[in-house]
Protein backbone atom coordinates (compact mmCIF):
# COMPACT_ATOMS: atom_id res chain seq x y z
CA UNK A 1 0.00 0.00 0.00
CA UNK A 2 1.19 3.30 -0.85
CA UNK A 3 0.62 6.45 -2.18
CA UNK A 4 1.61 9.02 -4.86
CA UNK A 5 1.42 13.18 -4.43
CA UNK A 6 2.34 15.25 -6.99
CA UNK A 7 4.64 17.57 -5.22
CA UNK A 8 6.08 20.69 -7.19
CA UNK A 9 6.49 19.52 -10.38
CA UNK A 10 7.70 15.45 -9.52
CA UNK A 11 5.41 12.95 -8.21
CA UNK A 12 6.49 11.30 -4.77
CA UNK A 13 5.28 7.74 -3.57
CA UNK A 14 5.25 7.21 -0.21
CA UNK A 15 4.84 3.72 1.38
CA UNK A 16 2.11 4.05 3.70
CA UNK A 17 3.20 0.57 5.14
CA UNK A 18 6.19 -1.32 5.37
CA UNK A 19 6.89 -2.71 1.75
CA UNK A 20 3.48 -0.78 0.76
CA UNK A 21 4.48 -0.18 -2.59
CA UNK A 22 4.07 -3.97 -3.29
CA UNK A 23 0.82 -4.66 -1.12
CA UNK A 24 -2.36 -4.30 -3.65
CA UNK A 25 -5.10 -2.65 -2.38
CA UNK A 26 -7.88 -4.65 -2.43
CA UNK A 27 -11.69 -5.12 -1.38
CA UNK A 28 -10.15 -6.69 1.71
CA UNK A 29 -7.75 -4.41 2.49
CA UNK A 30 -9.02 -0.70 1.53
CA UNK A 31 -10.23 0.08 4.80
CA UNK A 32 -6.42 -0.16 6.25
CA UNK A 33 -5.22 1.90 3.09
CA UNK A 34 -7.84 4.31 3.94
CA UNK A 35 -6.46 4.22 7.86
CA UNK A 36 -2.70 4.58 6.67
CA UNK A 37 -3.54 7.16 4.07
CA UNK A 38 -5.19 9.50 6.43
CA UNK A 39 -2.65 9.14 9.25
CA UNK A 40 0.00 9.77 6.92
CA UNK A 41 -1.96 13.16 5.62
CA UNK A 42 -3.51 13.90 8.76
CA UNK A 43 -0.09 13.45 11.33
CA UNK A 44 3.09 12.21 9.41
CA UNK A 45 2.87 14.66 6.20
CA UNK A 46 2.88 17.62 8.56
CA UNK A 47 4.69 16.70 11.70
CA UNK A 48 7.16 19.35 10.84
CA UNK A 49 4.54 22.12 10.15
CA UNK A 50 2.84 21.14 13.06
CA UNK A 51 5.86 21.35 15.48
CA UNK A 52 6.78 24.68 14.27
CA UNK A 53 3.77 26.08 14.94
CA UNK A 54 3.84 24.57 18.48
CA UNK A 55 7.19 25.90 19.19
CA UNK A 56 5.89 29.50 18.06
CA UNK A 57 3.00 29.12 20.48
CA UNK A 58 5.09 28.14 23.41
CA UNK A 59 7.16 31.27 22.99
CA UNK A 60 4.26 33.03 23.09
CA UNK A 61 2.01 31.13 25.90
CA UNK A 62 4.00 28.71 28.10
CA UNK A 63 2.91 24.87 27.87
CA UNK A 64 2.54 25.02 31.62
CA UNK A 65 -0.66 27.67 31.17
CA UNK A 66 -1.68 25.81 27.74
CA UNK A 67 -1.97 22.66 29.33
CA UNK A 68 -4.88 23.90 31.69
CA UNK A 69 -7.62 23.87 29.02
CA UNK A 70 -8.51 20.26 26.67
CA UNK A 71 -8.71 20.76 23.12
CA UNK A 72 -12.45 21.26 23.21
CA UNK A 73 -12.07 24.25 25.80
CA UNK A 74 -9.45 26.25 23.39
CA UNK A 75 -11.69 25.44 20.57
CA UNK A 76 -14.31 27.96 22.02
CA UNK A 77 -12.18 30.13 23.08
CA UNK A 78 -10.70 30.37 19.48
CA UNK A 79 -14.24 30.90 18.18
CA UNK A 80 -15.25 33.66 20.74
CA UNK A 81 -12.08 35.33 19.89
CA UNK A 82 -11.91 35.51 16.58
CA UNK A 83 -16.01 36.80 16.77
CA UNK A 84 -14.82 39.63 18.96
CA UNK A 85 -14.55 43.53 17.69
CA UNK A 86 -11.65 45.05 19.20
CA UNK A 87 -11.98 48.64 17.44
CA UNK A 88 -14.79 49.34 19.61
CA UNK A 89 -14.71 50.27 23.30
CA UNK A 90 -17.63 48.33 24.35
CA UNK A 91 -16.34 44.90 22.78
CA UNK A 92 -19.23 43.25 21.05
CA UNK A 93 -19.33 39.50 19.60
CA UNK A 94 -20.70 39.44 16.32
């Protein structure tokens, strides 16, 4: 199982599993492609994205007062915040 991007003018196949360029995908098999093909989009293909964005927050807001709120709580507060108008002095959510 494996999987081909076109990336910037040359296509790229990644094996999704070990030796996934010679596994078939099949009837029997496509759910695990599916499974391997969104981990590797979803996590692997931007594990380096996603830690430099991570480092740029820490600098920011230190882990220690991140790690207070779940990933549902700063989800909200994300959506409240980016609903709020600061150019007015009575702050208003739209």
């Amino acid at each position: 199982m494996c999987s081909s991007f076109n990336s910037k003018c040359f296509l790229q196949t990644v094996d999704l599993i070990p030796d996934g360029s010679k596994t078939v995908v099949t009837n029997e098999n496509k759910k695990e492609y599916l499974n391997a093909l969104a981990q590797y989009r979803l996590s692997t293909k931007v594990k380096a994205e996603v830690e430099a964005f991570l480092k740029g927050l820490n600098e920011i807001v230190p882990d220690e007062l991140l790690s207070i709120f779940d990933e549902n709580e700063l989800e909200v507060s994300e959506f409240y915040t980016n609903r709020l108008n600061f150019g007015r002095s009575d702050i208003q959510t739209v």
